[in-house]
C-alpha atoms as a PDB file:
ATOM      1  CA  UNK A   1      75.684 100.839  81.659  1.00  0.00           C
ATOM      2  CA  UNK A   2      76.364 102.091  85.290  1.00  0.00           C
ATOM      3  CA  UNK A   3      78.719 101.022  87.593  1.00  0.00           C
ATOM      4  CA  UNK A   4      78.562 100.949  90.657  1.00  0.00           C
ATOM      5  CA  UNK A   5      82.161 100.890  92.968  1.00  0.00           C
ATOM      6  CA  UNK A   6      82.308  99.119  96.350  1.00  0.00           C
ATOM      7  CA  UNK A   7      85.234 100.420  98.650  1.00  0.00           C
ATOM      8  CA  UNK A   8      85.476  98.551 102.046  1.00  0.00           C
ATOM      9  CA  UNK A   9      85.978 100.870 104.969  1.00  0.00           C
ATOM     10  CA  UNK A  10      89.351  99.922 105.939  1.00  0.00           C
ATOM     11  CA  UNK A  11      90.201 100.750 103.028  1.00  0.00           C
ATOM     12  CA  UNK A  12      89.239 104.323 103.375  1.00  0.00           C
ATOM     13  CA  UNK A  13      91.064 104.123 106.931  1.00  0.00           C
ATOM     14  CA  UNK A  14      94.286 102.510 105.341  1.00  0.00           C
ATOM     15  CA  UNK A  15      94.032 105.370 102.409  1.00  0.00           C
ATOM     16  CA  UNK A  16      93.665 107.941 105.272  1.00  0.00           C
ATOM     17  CA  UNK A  17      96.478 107.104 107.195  1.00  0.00           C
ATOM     18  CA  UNK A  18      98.698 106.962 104.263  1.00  0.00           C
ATOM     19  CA  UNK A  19      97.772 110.525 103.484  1.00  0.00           C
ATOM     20  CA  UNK A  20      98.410 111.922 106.834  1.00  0.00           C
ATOM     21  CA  UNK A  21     102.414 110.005 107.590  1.00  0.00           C
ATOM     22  CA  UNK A  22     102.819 111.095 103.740  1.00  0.00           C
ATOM     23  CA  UNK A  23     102.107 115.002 104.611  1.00  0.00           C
ATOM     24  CA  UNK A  24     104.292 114.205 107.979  1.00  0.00           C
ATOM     25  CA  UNK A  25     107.175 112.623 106.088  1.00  0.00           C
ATOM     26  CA  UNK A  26     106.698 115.464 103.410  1.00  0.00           C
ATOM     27  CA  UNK A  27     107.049 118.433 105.496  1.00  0.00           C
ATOM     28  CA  UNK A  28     110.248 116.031 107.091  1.00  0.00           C
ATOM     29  CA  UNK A  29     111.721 115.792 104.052  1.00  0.00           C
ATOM     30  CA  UNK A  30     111.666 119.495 102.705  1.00  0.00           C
ATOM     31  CA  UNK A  31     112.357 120.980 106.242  1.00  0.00           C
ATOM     32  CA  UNK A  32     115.578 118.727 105.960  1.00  0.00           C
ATOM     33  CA  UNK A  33     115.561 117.960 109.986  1.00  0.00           C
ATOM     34  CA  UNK A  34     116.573 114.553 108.754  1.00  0.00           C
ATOM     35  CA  UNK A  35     119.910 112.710 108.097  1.00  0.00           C
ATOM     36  CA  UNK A  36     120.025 111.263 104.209  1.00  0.00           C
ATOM     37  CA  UNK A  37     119.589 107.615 105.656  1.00  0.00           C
ATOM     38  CA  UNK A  38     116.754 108.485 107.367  1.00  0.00           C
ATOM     39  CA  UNK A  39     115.313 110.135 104.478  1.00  0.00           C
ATOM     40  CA  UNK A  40     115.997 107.137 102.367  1.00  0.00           C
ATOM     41  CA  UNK A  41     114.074 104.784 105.326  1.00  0.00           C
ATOM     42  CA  UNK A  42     111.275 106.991 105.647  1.00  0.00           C
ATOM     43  CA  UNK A  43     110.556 106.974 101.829  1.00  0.00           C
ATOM     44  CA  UNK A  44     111.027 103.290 101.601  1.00  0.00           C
ATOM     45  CA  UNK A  45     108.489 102.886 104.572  1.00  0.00           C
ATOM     46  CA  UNK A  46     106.089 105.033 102.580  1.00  0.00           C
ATOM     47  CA  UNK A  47     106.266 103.748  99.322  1.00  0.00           C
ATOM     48  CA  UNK A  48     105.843 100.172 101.572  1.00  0.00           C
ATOM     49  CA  UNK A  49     102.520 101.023 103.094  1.00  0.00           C
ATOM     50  CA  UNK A  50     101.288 101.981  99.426  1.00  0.00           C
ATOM     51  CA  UNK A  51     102.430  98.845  97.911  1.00  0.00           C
ATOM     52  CA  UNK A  52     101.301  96.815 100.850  1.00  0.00           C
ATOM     53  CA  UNK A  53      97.996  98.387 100.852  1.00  0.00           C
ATOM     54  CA  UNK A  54      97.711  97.503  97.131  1.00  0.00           C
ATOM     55  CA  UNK A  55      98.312  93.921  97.665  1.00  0.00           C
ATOM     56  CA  UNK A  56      96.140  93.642 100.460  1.00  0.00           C
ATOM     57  CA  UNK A  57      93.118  95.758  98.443  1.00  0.00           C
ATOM     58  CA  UNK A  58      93.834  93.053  95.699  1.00  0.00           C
ATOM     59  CA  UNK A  59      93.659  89.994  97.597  1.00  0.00           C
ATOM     60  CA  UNK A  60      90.529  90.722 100.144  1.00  0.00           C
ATOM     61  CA  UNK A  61      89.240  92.759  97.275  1.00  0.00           C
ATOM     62  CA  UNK A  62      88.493  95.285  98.847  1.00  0.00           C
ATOM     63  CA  UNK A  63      87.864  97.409  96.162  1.00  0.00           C
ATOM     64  CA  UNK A  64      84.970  95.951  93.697  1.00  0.00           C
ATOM     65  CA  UNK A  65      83.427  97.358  90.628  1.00  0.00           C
ATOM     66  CA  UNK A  66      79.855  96.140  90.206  1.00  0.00           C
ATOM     67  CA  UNK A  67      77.231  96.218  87.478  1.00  0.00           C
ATOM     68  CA  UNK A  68      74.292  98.831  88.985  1.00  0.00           C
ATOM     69  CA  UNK A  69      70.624  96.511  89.363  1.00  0.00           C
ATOM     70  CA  UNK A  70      67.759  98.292  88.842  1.00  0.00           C
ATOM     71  CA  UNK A  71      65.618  99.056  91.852  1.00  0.00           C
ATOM     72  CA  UNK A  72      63.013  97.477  92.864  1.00  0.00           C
ATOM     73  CA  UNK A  73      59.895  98.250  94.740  1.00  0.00           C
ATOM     74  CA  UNK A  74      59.490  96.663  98.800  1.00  0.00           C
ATOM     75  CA  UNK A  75      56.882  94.383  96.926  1.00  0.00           C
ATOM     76  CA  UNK A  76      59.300  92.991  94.056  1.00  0.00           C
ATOM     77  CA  UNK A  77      61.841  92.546  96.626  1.00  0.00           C
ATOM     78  CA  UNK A  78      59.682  90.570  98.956  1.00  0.00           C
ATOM     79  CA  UNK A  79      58.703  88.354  96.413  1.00  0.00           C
ATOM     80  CA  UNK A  80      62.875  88.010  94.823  1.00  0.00           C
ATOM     81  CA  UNK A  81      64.435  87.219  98.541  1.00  0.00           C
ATOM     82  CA  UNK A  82      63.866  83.946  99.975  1.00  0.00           C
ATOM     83  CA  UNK A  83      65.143  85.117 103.239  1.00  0.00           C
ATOM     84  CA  UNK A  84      62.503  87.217 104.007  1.00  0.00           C
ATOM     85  CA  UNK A  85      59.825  84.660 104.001  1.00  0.00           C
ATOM     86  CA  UNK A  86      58.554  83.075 107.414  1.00  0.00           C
ATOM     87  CA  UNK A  87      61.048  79.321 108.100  1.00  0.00           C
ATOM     88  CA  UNK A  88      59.594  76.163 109.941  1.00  0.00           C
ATOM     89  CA  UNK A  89      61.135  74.051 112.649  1.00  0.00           C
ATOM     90  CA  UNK A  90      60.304  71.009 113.733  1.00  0.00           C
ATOM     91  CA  UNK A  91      59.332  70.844 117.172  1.00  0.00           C
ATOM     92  CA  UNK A  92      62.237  68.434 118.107  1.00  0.00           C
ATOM     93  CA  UNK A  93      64.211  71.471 117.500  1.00  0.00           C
ATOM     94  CA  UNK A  94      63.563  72.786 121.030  1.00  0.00           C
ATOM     95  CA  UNK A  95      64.663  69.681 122.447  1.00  0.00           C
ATOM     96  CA  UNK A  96      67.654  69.122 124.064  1.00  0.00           C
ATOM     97  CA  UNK A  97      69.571  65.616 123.423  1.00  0.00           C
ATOM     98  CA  UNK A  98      69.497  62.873 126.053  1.00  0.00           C
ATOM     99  CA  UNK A  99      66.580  63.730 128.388  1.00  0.00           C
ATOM    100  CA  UNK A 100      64.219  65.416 125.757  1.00  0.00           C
ATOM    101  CA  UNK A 101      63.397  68.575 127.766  1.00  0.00           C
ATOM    102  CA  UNK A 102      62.683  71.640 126.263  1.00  0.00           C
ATOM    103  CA  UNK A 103      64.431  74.867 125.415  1.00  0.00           C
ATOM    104  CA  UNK A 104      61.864  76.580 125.453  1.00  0.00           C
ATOM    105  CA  UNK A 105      59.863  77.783 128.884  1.00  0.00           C
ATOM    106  CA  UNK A 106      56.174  75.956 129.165  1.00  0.00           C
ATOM    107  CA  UNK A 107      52.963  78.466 129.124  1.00  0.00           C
ATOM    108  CA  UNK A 108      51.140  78.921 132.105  1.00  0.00           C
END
């Protein structure tokens, strides 16, 4: 069976920016221009954006594993989606309340 996984885009973003503070913070850290409290902050804001961005992915799931459907042909797929076929309206519609005059413009 193939899976198929969904990844939202923020989630991409959110993984991106992680990566780029973490090599920022990392070159910080081993270039020691940084007092030991500050080290200590820095790696608890870092490991907080990871575990943040966990609980977030979790909760708006923004990562999904789905079951891959087989394709189908434009026809198949016509005939399968109910929102592709034509709707109807009745004509009062294009009326507005009250007065009963019409949204939309008469024909000349």
């Amino acid at each position: 069976m193939n899976i198929r996984l969904r990844i939202h885009r923020w989630v991409v973003w959110w993984f991106y920016v992680g990566i780029i503070c973490g090599a920022i913070a990392g070159v910080n850290l081993l270039g020691h221009h940084l007092t030991g409290a500050q080290d200590r902050l820095l790696i608890i804001l870092g490991a907080a954006h990871w575990v943040l961005g966990g609980l977030v992915c979790w909760a708006f799931e923004g990562i999904a594993f789905e079951p891959q459907r087989p394709k189908q042909t434009p026809l198949q797929q016509s005939q399968s989606d109910p929102s592709l076929e034509t709707k109807s309206y009745p004509a009062s519609e294009f009326l507005l309340p009250g007065r009963r005059q019409s949204l939309l413009r008469w024909r000349h």
